[in-house]
Protein backbone atom coordinates (compact mmCIF):
# COMPACT_ATOMS: atom_id res chain seq x y z
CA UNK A 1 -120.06 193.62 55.50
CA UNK A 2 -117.25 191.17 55.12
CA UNK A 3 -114.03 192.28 56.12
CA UNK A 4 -111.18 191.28 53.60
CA UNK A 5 -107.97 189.80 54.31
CA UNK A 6 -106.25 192.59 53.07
CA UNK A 7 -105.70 196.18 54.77
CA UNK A 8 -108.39 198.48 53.66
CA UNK A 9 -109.41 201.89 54.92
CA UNK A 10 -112.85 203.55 54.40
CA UNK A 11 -112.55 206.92 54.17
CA UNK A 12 -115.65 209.50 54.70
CA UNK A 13 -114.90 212.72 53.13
CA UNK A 14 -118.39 214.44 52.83
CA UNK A 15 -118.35 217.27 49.87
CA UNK A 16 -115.13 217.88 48.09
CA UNK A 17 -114.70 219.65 44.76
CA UNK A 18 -113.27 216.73 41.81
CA UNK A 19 -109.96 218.43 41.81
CA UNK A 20 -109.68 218.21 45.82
CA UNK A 21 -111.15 214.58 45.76
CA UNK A 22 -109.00 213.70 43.11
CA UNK A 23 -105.61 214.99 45.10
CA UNK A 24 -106.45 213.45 48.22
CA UNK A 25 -106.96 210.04 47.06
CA UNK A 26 -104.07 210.20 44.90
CA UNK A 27 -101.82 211.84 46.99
CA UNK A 28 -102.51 209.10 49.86
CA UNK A 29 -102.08 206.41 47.64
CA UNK A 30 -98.37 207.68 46.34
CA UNK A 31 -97.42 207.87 50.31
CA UNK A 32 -98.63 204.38 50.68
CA UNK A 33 -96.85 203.14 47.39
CA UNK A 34 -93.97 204.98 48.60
CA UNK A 35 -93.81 203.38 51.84
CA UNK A 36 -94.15 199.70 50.93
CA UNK A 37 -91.35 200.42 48.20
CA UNK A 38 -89.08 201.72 51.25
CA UNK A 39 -90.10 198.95 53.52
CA UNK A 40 -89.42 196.53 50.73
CA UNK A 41 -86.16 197.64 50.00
CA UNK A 42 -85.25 197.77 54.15
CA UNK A 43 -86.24 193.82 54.30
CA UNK A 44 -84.21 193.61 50.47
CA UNK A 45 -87.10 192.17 48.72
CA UNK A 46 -87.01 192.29 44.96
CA UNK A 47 -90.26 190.97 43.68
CA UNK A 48 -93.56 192.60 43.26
CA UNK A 49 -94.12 195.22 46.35
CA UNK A 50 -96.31 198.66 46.63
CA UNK A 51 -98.57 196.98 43.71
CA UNK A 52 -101.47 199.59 42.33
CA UNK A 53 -103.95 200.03 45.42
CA UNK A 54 -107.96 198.64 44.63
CA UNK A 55 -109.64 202.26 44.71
CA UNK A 56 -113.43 202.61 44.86
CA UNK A 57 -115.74 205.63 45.07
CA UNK A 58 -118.53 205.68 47.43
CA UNK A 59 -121.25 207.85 48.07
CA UNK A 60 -119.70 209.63 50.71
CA UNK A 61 -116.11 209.05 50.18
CA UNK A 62 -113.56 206.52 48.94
CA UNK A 63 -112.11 203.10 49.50
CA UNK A 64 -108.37 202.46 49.26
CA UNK A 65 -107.39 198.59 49.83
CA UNK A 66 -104.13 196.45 49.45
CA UNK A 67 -103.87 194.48 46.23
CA UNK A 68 -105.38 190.46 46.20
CA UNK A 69 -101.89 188.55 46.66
CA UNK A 70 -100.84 187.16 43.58
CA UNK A 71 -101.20 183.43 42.30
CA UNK A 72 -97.70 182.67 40.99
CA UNK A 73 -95.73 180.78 43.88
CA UNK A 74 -92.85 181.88 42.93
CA UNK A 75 -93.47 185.76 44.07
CA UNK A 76 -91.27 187.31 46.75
CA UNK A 77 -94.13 188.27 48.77
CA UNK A 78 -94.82 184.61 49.74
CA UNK A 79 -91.92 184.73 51.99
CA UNK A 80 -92.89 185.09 55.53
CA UNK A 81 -90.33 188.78 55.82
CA UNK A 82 -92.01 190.31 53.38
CA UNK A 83 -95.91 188.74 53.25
CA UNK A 84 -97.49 191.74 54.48
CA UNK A 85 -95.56 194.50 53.13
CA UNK A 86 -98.73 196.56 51.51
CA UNK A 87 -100.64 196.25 54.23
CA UNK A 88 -98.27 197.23 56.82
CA UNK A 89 -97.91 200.31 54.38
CA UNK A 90 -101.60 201.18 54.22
CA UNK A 91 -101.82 201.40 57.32
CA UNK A 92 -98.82 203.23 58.78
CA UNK A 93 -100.16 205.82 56.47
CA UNK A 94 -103.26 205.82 57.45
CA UNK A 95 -102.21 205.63 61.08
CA UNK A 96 -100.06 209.06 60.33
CA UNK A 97 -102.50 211.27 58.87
CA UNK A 98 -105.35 210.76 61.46
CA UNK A 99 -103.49 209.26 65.07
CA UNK A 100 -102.11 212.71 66.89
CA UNK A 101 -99.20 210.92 68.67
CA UNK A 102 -97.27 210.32 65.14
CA UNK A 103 -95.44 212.76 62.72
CA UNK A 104 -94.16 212.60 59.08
CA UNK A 105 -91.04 211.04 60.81
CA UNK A 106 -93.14 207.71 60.54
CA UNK A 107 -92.85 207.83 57.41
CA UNK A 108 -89.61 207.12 54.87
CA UNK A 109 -88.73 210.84 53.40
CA UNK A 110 -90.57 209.80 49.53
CA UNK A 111 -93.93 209.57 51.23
CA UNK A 112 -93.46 212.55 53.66
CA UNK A 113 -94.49 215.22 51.17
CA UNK A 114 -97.60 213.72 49.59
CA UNK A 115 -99.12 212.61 52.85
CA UNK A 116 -98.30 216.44 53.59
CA UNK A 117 -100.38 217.78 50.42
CA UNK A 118 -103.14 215.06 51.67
CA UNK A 119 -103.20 216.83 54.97
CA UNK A 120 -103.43 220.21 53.12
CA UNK A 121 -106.41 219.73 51.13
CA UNK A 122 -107.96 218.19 54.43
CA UNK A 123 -106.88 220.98 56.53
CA UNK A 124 -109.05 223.34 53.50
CA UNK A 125 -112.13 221.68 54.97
CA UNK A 126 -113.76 222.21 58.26
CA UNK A 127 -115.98 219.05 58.50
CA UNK A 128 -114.74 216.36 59.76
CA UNK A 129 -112.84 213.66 57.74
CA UNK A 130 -113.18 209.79 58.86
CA UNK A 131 -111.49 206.39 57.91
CA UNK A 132 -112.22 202.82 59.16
CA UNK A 133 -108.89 200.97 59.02
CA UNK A 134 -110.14 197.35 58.91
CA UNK A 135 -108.20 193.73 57.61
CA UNK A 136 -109.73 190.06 58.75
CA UNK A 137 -107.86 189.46 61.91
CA UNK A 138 -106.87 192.75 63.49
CA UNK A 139 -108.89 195.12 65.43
CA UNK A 140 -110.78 197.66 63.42
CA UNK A 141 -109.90 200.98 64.30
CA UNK A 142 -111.92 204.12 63.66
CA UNK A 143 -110.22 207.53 63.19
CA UNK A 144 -111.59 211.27 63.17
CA UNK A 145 -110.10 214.25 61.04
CA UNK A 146 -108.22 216.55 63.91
CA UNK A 147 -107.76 219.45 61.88
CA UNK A 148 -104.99 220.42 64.45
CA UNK A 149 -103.09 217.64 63.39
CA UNK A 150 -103.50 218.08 59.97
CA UNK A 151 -102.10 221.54 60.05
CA UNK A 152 -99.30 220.16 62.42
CA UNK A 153 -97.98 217.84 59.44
CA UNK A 154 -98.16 220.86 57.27
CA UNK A 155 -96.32 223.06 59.15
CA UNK A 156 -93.66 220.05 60.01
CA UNK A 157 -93.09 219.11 56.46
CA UNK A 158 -92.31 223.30 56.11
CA UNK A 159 -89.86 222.96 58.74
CA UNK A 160 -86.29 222.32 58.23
CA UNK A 161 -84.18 220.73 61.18
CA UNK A 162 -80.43 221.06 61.57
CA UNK A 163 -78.45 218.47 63.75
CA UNK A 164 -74.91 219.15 64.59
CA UNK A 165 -72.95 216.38 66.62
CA UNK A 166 -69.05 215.66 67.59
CA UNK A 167 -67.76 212.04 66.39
CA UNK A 168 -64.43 210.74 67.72
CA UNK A 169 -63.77 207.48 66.76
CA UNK A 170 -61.12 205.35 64.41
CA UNK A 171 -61.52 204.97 60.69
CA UNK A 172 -59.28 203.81 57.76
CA UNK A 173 -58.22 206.50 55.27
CA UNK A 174 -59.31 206.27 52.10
CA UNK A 175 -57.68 208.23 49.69
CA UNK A 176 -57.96 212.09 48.50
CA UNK A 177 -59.91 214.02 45.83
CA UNK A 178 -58.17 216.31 43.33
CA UNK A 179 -59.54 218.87 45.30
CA UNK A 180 -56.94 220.00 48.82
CA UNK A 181 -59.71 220.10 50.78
CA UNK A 182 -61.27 216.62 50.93
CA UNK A 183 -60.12 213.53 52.39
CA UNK A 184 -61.79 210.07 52.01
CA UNK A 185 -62.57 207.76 55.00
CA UNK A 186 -64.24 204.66 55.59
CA UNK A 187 -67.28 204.51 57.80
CA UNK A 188 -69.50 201.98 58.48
CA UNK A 189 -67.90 200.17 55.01
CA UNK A 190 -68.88 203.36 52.95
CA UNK A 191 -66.51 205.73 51.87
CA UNK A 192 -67.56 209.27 52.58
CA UNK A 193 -65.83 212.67 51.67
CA UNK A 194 -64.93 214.70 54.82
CA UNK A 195 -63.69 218.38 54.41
CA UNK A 196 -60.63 219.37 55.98
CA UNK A 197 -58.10 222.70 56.13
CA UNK A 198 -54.53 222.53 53.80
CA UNK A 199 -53.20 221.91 56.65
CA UNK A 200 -54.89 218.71 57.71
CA UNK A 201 -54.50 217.70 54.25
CA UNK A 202 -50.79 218.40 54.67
CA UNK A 203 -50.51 216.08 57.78
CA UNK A 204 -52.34 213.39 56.39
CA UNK A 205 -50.33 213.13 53.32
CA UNK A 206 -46.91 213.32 56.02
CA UNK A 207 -48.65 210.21 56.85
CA UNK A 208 -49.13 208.52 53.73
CA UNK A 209 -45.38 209.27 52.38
CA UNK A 210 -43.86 207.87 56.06
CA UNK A 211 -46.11 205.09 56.33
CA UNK A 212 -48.70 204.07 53.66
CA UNK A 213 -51.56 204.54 51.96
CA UNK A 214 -53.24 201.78 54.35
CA UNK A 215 -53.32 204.10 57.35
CA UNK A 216 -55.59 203.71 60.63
CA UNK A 217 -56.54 207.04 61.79
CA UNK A 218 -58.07 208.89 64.94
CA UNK A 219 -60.13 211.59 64.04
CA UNK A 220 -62.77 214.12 65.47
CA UNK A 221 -65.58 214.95 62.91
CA UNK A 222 -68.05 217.09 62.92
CA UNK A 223 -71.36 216.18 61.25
CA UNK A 224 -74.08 218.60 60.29
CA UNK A 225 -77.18 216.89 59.24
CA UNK A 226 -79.67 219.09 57.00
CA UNK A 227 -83.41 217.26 57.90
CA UNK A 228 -86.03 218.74 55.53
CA UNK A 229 -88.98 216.47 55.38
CA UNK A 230 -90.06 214.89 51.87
CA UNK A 231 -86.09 214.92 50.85
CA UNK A 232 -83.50 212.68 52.04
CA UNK A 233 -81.07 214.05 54.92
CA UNK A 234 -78.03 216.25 53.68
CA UNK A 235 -75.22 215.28 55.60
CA UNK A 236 -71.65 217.35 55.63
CA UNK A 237 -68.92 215.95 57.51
CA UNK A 238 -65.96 218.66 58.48
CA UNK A 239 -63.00 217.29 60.07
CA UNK A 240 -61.80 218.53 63.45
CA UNK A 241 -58.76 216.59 64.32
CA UNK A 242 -56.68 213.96 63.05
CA UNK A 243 -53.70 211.96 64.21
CA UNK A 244 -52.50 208.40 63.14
CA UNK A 245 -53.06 205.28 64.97
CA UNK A 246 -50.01 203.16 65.68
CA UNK A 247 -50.33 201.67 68.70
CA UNK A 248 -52.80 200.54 70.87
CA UNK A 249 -54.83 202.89 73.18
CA UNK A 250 -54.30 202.40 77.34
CA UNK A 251 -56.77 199.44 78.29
CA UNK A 252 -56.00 197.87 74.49
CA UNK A 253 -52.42 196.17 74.86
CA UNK A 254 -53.57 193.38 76.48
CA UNK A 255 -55.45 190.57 74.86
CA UNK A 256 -56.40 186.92 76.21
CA UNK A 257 -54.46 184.22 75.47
């Protein structure tokens, strides 16, 4: 058989009802289109990416393969960054749903839950599921269904992680909301709201009628970080303490001349 230049993975499904053969394959292929979108955007390319996959039944399964490359020159996908972009995505997916050692955390958060619902239909079935993951010039690699690790991407994509951590650092004020309770700062060039008490609000404004609106302040946040898997993070910054920066910390007066 030849081998085309293009990821493609050979799956072996054995039996499956239409409606179970139907969401498989087209629950795989959304996580794949999904991934090559969020890989896309990560490298900033803007031209065609996460194009409709080739699909073809077999008799004992299904073939999902990368899209031929197009013609015109002037696509995006020409430049070296982003050649490869679909069939990186093929198979990391791939790679997720049958290798042990990964998690949905390989994934970006769009493709999380339908590689999730893939898992769940083959989790249903207790034969075993097989792809070959083959492209011209890479090592073919042949996976087996573990039906532990199917049910271990279920039960992660059901499970909701909560990360606390402490920030002290310096940022640059950014205004207020109408509300009392918010105050804006910059971080890493965004501007994010950050909850604080009346009377933090109260100090910070001392600040802005002695000083400025262009204020430089030292602040401990707190950040709570909601992970659920299949949705982006929900992140809630509270702040902790906050005092103004006008002068240079010990070890920071001096500068070379």
């Amino acid at each position: 058989m030849t081998v085309s230049e293009r990821a493609e993975a050979i799956f072996t499904t054995g039996s499956l009802q239409a409606p179970e053969f139907a969401s498989l394959v087209g629950n795989i292929a959304t996580a794949i289109t999904a991934t090559a979108k969020a890989q896309a955007e990560a490298t900033g390319a803007q031209g065609s990416y996460a194009r409709p996959l080739v699909f073809t039944a077999t008799h004992d399964g299904f073939r999902l393969a990368a899209a031929p490359r197009p013609k015109d020159s002037a696509d995006v996908e020409l430049d070296f960054v982003v050649h490869d972009i679909d069939d990186v995505a093929l198979r990391t997916v791939v790679d997720t749903l049958f290798d042990d050692s990964r998690s949905l955390t390989s994934l970006p958060y769009a493709a999380q839950r339908p590689l999730a619902n893939a898992a769940s239909v083959m989790a249903k079935r207790h034969h075993n599921f097989s792809v070959t993951l083959q492209q011209r010039g890479t090592d073919t690699i042949n996976y087996s269904g573990n039906i532990e690790h199917m049910v271990g991407l279920i039960t992660e994509f059901q499970t909701k992680r909560v990360v606390t951590e402490t920030i002290e650092d310096v940022f640059q004020f950014d205004g207020f909301q109408g509300s009392s309770d918010t105050i804006f700062l910059m971080i890493d060039g965004t501007s994010y709201a950050i909850k604080a008490t009346d009377e933090q609000v109260r100090q910070v404004t001392g600040f802005v009628a002695s000083h400025g609106p262009e204020l430089t302040l030292d602040c401990t946040i707190e950040q709570t970080t909601w992970h659920k898997p299949g949705r982006k993070p929900t992140i809630m910054r509270r702040l902790c303490a906050v005092s103004r920066r006008d002068r240079p910390r010990v070890g920071e007066q001096f500068t070379l001349l």
